[in-house]
PDB file of N, CA and C in Angstrom:
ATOM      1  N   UNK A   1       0.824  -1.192   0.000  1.00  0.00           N
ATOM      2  CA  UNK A   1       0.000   0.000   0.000  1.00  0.00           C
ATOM      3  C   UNK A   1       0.869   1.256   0.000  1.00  0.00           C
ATOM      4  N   UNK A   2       1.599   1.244   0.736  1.00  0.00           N
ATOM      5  CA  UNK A   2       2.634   2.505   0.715  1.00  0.00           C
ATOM      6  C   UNK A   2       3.450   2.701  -0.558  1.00  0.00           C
ATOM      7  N   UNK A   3       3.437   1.650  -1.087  1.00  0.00           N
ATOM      8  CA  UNK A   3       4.177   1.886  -3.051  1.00  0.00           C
ATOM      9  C   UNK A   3       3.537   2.897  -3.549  1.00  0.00           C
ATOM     10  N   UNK A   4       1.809   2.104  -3.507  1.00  0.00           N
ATOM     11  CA  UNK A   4       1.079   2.823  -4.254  1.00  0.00           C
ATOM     12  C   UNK A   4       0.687   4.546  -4.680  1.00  0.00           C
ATOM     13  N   UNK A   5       1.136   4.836  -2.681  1.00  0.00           N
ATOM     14  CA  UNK A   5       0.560   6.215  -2.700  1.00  0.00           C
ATOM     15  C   UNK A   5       2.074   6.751  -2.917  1.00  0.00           C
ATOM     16  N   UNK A   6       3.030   6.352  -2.917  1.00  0.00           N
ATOM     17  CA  UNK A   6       4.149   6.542  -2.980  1.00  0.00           C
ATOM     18  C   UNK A   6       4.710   6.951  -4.641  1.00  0.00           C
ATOM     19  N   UNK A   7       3.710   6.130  -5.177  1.00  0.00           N
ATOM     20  CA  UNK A   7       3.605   6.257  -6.863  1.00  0.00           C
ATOM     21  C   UNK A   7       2.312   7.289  -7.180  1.00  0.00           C
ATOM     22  N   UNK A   8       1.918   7.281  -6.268  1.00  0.00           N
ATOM     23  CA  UNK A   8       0.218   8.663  -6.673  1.00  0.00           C
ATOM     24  C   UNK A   8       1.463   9.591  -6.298  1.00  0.00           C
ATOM     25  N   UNK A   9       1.473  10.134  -5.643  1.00  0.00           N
ATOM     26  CA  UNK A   9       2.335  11.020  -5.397  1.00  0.00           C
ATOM     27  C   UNK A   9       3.771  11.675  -5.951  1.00  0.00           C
ATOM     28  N   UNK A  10       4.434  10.815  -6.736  1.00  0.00           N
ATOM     29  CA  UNK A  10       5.612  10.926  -7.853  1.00  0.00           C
ATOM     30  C   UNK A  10       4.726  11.519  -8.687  1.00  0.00           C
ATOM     31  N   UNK A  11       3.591  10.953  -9.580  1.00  0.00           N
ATOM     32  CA  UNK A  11       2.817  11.447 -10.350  1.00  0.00           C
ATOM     33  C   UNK A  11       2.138  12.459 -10.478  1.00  0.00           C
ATOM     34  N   UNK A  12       1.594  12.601  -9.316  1.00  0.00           N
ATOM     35  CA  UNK A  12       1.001  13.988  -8.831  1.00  0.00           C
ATOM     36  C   UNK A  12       1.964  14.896  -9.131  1.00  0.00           C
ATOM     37  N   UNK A  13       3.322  14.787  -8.470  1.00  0.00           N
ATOM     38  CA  UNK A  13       4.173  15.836  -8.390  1.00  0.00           C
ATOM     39  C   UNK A  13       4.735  16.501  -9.852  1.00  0.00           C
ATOM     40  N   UNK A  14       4.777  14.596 -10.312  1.00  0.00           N
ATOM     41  CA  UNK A  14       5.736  15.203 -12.025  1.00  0.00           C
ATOM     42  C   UNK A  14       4.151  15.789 -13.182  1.00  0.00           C
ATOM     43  N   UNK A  15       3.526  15.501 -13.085  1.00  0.00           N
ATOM     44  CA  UNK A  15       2.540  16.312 -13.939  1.00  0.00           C
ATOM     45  C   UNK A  15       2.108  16.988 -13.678  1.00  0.00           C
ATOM     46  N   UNK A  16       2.233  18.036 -11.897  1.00  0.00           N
ATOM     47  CA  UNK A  16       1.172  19.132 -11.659  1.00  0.00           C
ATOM     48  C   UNK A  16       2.961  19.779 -12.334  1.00  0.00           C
ATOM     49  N   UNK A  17       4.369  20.092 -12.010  1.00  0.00           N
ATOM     50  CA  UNK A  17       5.303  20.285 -12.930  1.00  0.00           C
ATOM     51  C   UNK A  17       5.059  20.461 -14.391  1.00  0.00           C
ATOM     52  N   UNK A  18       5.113  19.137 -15.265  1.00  0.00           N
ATOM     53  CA  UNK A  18       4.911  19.060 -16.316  1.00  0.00           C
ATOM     54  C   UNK A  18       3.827  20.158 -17.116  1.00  0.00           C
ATOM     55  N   UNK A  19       2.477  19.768 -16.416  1.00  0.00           N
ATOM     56  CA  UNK A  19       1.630  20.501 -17.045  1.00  0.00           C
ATOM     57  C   UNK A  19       1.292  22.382 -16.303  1.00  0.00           C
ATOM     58  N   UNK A  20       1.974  22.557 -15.191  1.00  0.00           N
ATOM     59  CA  UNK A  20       2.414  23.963 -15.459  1.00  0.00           C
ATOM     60  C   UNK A  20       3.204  24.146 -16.251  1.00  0.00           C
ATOM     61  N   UNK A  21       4.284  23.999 -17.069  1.00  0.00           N
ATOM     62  CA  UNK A  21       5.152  24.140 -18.157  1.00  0.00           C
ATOM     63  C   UNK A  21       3.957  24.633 -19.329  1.00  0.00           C
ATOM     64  N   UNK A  22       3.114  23.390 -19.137  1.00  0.00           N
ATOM     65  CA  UNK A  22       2.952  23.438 -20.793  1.00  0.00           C
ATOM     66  C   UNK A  22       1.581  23.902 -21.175  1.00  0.00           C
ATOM     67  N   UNK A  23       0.694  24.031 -20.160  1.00  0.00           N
ATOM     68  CA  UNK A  23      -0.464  24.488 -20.056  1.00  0.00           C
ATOM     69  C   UNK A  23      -0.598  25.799 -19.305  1.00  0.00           C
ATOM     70  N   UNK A  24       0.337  26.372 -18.036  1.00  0.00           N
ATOM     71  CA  UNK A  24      -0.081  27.076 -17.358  1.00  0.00           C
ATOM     72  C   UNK A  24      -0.973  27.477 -16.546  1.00  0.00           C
ATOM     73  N   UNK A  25      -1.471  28.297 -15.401  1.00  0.00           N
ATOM     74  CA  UNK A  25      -2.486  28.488 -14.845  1.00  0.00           C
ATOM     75  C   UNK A  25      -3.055  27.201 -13.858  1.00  0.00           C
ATOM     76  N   UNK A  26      -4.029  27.354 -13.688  1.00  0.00           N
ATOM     77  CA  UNK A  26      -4.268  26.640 -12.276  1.00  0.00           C
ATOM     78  C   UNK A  26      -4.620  24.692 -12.949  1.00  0.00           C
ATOM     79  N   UNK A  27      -4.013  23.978 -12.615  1.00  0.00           N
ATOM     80  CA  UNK A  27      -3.454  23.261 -13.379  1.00  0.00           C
ATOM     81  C   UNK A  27      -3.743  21.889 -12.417  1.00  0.00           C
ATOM     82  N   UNK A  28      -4.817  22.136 -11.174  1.00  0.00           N
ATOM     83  CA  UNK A  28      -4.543  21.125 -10.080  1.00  0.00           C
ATOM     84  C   UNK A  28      -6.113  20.268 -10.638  1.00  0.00           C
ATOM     85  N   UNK A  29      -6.797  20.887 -10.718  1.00  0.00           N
ATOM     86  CA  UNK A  29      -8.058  19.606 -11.457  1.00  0.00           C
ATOM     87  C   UNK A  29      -7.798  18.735 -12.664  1.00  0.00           C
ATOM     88  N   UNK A  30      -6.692  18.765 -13.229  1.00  0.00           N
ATOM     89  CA  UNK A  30      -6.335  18.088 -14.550  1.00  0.00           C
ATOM     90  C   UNK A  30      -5.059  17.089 -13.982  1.00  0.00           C
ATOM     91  N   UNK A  31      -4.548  17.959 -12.713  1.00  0.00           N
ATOM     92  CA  UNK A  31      -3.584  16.671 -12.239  1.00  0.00           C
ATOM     93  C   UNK A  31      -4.053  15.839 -11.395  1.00  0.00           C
ATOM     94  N   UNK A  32      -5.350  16.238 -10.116  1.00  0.00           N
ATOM     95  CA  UNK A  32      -5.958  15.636  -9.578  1.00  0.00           C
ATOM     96  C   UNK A  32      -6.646  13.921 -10.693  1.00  0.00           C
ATOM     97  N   UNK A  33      -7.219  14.798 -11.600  1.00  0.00           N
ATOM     98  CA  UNK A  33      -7.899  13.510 -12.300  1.00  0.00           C
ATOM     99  C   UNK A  33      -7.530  12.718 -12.746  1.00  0.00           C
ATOM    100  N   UNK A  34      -5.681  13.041 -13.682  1.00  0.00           N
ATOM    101  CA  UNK A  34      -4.699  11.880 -13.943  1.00  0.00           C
ATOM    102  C   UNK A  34      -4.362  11.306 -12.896  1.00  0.00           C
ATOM    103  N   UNK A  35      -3.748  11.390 -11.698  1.00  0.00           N
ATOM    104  CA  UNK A  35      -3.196  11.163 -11.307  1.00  0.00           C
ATOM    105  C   UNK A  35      -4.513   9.962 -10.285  1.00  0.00           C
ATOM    106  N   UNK A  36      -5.651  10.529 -10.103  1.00  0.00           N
ATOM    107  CA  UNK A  36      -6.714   9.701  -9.883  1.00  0.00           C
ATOM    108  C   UNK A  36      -6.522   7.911 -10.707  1.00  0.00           C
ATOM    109  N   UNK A  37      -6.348   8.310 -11.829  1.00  0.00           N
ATOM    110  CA  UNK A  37      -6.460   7.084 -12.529  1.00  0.00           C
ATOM    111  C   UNK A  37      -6.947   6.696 -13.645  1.00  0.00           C
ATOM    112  N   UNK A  38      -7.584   5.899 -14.492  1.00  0.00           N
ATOM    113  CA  UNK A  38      -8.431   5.767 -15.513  1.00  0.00           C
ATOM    114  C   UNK A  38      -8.715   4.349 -15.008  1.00  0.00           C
ATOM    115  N   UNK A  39     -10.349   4.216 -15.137  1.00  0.00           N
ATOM    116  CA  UNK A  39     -11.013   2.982 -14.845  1.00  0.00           C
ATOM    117  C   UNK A  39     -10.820   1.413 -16.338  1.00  0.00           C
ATOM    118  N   UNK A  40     -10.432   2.311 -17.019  1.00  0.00           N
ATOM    119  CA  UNK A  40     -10.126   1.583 -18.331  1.00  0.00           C
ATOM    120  C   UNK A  40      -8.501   1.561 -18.627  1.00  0.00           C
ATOM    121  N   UNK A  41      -8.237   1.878 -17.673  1.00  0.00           N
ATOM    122  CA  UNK A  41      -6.229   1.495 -17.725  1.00  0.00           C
ATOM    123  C   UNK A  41      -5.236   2.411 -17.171  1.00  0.00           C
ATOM    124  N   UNK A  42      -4.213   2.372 -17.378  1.00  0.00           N
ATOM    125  CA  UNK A  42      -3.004   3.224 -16.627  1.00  0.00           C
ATOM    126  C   UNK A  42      -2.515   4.467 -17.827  1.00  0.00           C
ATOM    127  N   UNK A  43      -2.567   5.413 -16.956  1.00  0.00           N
ATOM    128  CA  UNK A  43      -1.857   6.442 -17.737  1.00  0.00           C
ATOM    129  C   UNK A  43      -0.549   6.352 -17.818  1.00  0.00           C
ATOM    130  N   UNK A  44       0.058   6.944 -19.318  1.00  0.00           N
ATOM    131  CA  UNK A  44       1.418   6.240 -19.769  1.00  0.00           C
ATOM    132  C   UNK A  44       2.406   7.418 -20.212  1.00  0.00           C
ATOM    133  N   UNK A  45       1.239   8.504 -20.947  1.00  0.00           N
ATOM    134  CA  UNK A  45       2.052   9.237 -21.306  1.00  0.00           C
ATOM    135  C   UNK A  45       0.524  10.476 -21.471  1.00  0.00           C
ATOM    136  N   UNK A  46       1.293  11.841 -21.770  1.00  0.00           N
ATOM    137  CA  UNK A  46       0.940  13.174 -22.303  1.00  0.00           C
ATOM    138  C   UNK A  46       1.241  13.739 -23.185  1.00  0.00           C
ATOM    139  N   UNK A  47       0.746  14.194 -24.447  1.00  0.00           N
ATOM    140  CA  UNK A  47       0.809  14.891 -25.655  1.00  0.00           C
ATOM    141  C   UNK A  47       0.241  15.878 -26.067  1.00  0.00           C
ATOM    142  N   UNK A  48       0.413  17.037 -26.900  1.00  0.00           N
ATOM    143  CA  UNK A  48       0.444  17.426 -27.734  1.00  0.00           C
ATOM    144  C   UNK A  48      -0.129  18.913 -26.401  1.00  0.00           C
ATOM    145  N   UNK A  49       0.793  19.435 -25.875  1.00  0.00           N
ATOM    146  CA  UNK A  49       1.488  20.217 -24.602  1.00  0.00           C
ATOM    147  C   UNK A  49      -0.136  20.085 -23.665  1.00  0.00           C
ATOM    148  N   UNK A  50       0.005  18.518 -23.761  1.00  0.00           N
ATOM    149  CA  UNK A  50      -0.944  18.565 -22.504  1.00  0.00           C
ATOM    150  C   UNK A  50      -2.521  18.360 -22.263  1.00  0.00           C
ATOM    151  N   UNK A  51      -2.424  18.409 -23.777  1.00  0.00           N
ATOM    152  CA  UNK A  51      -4.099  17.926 -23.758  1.00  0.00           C
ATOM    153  C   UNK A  51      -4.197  17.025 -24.297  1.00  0.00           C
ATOM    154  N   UNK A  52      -3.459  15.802 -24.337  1.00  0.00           N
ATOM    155  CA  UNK A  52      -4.065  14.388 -24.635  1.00  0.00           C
ATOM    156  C   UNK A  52      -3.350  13.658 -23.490  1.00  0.00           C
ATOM    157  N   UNK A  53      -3.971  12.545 -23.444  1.00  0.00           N
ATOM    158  CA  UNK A  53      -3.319  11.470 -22.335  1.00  0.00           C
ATOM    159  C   UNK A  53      -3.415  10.155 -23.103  1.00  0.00           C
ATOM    160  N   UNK A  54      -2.317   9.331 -22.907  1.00  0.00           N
ATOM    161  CA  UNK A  54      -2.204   8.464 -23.843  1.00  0.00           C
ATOM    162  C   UNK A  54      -2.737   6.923 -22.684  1.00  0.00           C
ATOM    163  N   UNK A  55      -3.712   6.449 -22.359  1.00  0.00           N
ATOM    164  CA  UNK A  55      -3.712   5.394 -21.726  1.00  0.00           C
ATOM    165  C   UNK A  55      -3.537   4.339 -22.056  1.00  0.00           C
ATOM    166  N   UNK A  56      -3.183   3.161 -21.152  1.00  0.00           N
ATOM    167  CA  UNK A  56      -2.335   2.068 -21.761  1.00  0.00           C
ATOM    168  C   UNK A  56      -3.861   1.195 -21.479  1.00  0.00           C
ATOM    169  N   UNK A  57      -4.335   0.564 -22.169  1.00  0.00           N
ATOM    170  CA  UNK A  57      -5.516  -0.342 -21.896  1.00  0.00           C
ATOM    171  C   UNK A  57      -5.245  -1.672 -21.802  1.00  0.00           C
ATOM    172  N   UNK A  58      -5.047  -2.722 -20.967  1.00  0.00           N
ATOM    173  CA  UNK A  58      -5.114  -3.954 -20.957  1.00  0.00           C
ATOM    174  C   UNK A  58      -5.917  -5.182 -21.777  1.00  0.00           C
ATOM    175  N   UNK A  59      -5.908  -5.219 -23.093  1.00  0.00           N
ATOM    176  CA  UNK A  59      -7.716  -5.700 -23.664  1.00  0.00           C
ATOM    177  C   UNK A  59      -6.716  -6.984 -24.152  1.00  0.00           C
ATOM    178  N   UNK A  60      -7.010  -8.451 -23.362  1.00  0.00           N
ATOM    179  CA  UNK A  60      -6.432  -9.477 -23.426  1.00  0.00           C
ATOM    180  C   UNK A  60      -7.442 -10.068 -24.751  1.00  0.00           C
ATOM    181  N   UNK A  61      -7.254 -10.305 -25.837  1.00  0.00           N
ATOM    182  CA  UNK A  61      -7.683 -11.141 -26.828  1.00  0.00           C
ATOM    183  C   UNK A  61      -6.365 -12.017 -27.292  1.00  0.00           C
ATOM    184  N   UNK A  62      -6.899 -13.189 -28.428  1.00  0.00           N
ATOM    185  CA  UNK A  62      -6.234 -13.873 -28.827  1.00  0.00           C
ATOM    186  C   UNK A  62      -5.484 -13.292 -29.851  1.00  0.00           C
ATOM    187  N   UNK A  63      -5.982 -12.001 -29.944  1.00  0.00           N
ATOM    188  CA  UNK A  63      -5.414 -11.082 -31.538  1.00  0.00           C
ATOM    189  C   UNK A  63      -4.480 -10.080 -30.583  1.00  0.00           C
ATOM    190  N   UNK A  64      -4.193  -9.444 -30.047  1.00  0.00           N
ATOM    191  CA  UNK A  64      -3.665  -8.133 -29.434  1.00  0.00           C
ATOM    192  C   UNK A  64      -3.721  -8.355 -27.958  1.00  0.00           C
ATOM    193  N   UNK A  65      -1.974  -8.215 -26.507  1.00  0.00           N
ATOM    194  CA  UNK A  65      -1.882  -7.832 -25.906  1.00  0.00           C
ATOM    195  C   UNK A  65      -2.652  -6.396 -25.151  1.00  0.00           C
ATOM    196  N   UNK A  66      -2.931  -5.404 -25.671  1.00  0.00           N
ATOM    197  CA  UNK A  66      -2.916  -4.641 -24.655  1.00  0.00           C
ATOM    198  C   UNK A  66      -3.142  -3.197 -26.215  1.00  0.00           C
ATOM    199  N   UNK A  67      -3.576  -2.175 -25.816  1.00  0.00           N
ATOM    200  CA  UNK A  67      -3.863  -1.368 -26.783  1.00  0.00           C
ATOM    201  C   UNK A  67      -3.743   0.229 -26.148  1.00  0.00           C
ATOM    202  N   UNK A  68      -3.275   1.048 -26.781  1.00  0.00           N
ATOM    203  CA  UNK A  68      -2.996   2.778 -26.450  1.00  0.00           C
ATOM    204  C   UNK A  68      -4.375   3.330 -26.453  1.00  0.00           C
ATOM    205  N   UNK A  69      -5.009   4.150 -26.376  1.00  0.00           N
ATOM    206  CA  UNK A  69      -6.057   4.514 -26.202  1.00  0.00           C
ATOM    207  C   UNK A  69      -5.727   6.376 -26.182  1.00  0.00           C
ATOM    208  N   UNK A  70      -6.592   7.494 -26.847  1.00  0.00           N
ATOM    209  CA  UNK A  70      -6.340   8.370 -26.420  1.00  0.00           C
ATOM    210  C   UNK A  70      -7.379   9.213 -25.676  1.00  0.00           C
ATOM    211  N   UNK A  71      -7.244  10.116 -24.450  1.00  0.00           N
ATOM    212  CA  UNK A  71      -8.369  11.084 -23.784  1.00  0.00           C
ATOM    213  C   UNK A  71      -7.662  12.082 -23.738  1.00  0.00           C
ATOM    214  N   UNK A  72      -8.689  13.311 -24.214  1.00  0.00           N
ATOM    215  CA  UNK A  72      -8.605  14.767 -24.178  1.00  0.00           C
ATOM    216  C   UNK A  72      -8.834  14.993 -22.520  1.00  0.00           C
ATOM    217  N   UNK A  73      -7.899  16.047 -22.204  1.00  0.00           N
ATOM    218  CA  UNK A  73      -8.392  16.340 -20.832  1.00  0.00           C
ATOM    219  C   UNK A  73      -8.118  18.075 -20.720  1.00  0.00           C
ATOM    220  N   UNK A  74      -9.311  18.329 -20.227  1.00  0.00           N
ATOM    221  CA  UNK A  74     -10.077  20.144 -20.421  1.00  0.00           C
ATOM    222  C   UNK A  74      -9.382  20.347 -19.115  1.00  0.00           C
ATOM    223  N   UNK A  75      -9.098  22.123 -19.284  1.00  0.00           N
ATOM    224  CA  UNK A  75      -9.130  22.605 -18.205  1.00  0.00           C
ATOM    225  C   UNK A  75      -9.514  22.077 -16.416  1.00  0.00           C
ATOM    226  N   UNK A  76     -11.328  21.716 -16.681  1.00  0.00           N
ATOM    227  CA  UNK A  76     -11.565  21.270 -15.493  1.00  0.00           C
ATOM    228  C   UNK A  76     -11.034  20.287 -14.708  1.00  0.00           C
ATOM    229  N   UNK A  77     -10.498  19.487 -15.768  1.00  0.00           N
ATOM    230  CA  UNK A  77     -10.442  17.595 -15.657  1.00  0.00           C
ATOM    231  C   UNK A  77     -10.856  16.927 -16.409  1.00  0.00           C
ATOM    232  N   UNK A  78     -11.821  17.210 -16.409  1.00  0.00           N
ATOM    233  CA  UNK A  78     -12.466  16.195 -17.307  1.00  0.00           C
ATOM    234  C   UNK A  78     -11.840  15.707 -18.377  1.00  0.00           C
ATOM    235  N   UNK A  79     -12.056  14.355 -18.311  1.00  0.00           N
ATOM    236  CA  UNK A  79     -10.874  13.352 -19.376  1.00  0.00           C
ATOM    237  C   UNK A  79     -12.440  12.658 -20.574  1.00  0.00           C
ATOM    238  N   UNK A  80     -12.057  12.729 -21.762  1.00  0.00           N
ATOM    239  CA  UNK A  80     -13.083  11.816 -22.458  1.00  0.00           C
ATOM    240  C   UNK A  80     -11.982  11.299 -23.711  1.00  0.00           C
ATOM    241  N   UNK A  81     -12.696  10.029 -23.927  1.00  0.00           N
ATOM    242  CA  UNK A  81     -11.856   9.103 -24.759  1.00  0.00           C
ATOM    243  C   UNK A  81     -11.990  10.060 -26.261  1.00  0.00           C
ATOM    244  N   UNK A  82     -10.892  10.068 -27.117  1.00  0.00           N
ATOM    245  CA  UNK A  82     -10.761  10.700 -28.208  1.00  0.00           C
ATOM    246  C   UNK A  82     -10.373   9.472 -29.668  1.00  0.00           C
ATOM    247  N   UNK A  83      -9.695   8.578 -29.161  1.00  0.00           N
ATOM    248  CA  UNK A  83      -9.159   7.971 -30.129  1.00  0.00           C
ATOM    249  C   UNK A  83      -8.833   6.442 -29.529  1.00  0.00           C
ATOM    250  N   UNK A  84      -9.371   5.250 -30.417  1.00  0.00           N
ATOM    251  CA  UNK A  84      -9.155   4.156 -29.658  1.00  0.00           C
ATOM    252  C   UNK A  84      -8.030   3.450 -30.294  1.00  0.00           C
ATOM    253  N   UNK A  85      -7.110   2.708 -29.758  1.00  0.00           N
ATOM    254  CA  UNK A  85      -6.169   1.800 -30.118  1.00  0.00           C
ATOM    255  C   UNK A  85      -5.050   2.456 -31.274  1.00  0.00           C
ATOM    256  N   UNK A  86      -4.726   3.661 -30.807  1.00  0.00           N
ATOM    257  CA  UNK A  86      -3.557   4.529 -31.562  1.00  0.00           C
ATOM    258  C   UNK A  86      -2.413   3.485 -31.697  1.00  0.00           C
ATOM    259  N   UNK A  87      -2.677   2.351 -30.904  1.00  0.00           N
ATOM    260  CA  UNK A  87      -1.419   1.473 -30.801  1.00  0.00           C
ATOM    261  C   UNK A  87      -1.995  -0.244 -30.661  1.00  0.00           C
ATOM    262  N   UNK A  88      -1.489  -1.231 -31.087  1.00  0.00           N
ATOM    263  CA  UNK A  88      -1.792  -2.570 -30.487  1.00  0.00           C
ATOM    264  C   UNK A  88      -1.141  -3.308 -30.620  1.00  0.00           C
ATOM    265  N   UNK A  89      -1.018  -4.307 -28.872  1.00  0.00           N
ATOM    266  CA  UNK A  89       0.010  -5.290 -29.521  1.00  0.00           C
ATOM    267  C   UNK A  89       0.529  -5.753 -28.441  1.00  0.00           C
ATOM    268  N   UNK A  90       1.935  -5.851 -28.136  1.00  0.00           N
ATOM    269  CA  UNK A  90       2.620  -6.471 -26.736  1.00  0.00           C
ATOM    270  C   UNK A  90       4.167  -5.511 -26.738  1.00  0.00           C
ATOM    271  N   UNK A  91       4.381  -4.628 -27.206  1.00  0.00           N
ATOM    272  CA  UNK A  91       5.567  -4.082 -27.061  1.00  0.00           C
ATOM    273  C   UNK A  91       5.432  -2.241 -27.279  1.00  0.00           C
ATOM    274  N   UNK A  92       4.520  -2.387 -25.883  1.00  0.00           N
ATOM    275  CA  UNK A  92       4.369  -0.471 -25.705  1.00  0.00           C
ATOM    276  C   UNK A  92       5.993  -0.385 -25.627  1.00  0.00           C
ATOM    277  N   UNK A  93       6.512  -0.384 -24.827  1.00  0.00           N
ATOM    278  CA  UNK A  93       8.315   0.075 -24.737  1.00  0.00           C
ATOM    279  C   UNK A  93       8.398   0.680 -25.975  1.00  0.00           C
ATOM    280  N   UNK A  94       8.170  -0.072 -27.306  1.00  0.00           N
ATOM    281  CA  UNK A  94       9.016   0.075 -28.328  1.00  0.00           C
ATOM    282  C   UNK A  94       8.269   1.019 -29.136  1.00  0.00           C
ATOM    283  N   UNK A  95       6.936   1.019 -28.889  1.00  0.00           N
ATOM    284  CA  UNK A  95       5.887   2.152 -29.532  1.00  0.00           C
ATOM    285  C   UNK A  95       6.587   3.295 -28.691  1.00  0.00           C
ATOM    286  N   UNK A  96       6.862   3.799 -28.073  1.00  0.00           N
ATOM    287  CA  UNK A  96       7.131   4.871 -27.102  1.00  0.00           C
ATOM    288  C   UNK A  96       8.377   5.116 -27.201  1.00  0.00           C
ATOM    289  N   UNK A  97       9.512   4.632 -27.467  1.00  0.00           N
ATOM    290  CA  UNK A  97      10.723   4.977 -28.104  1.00  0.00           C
ATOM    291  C   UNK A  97      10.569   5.192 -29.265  1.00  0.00           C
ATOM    292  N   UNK A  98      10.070   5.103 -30.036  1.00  0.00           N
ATOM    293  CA  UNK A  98       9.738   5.363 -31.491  1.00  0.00           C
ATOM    294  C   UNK A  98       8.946   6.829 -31.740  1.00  0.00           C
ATOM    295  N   UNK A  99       8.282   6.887 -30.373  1.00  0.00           N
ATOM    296  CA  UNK A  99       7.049   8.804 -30.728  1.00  0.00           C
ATOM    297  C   UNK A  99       7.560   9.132 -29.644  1.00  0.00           C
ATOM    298  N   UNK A 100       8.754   8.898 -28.550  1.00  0.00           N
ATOM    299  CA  UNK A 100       9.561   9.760 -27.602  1.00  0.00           C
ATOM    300  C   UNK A 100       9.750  11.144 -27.879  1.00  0.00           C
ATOM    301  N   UNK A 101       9.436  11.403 -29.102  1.00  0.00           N
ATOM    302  CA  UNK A 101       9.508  12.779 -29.241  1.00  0.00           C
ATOM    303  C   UNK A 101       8.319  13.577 -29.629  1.00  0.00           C
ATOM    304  N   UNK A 102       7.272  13.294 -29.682  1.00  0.00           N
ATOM    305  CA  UNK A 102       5.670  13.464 -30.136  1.00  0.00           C
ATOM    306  C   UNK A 102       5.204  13.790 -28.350  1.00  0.00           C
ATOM    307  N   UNK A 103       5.873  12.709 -27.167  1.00  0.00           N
ATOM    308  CA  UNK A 103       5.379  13.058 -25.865  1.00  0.00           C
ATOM    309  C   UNK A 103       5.675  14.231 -25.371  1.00  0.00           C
ATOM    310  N   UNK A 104       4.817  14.758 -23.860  1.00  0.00           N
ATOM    311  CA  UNK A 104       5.234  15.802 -23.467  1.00  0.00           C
ATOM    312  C   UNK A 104       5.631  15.772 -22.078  1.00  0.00           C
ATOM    313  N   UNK A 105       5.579  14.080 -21.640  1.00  0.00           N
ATOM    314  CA  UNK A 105       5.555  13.307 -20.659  1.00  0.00           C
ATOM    315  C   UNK A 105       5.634  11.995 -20.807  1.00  0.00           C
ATOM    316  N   UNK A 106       6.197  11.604 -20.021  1.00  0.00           N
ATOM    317  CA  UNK A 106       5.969   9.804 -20.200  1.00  0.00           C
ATOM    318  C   UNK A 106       5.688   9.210 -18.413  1.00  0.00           C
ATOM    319  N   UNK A 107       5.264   8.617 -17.626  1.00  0.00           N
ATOM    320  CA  UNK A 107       5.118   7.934 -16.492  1.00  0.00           C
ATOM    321  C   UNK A 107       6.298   7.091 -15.935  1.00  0.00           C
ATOM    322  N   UNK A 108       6.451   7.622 -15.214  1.00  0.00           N
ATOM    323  CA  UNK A 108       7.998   6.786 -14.764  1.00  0.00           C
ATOM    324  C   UNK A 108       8.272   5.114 -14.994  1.00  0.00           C
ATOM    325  N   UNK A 109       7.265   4.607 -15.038  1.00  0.00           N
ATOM    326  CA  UNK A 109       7.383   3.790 -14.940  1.00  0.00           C
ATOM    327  C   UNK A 109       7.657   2.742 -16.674  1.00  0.00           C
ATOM    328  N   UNK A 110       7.353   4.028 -17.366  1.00  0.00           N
ATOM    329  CA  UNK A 110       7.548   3.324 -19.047  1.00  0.00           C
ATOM    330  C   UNK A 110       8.992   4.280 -19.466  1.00  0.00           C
ATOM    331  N   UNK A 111       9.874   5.164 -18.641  1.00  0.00           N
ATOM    332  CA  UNK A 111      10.748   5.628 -19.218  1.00  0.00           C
ATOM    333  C   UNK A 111      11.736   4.780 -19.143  1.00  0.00           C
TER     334      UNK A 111
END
């Protein structure tokens, strides 16, 4: 349990950072809500200075590991899905070294 909040909290810290950079202004309802979570998977990365979130979706089929997913996220927070399966397959690592430079963020845990 203490990882966990230990990892809310890295996150919290590096994207209320991040997205003052790149968004500016009051910037804590958009980190509150990432950093909350997504009920449909883990946040992985941030694009295009801050208004997309790239989530990593788990969708176990016999065709595709696991799939990218994209949500717009507004001012308030509010996150809504924009784009499904920007990615599919079993080797996010290698999708993400490949658009390392398209991010505006990545999650510690995929750098």
């Amino acid at each position: 349990m203490r990882d966990q909040e230990r990892n809310r909290r890295v996150v919290r810290y590096e994207l209320g950072r991040r997205l003052l950079e790149l968004r500016g202004g009051d910037v804590e309802a958009m980190v509150e809500q990432l950093a909350r979570g997504f009920v449909d998977g883990d946040l992985v990365a941030l694009r295009d200075q801050g208004q997309e979130a790239l989530v990593y979706d788990r969708v176990r089929t016999s065709i595709v590991d696991g799939r990218l997913d994209v949500f717009g996220i507004s001012r308030g927070g509010s996150v809504s899905r924009q784009e499904t399966g920007i990615w599919r397959g079993d080797d996010l690592e290698g999708w993400l070294e490949v658009h390392r430079g398209e991010l505006d963020w990545v999650h510690h845990e995929w750098r």
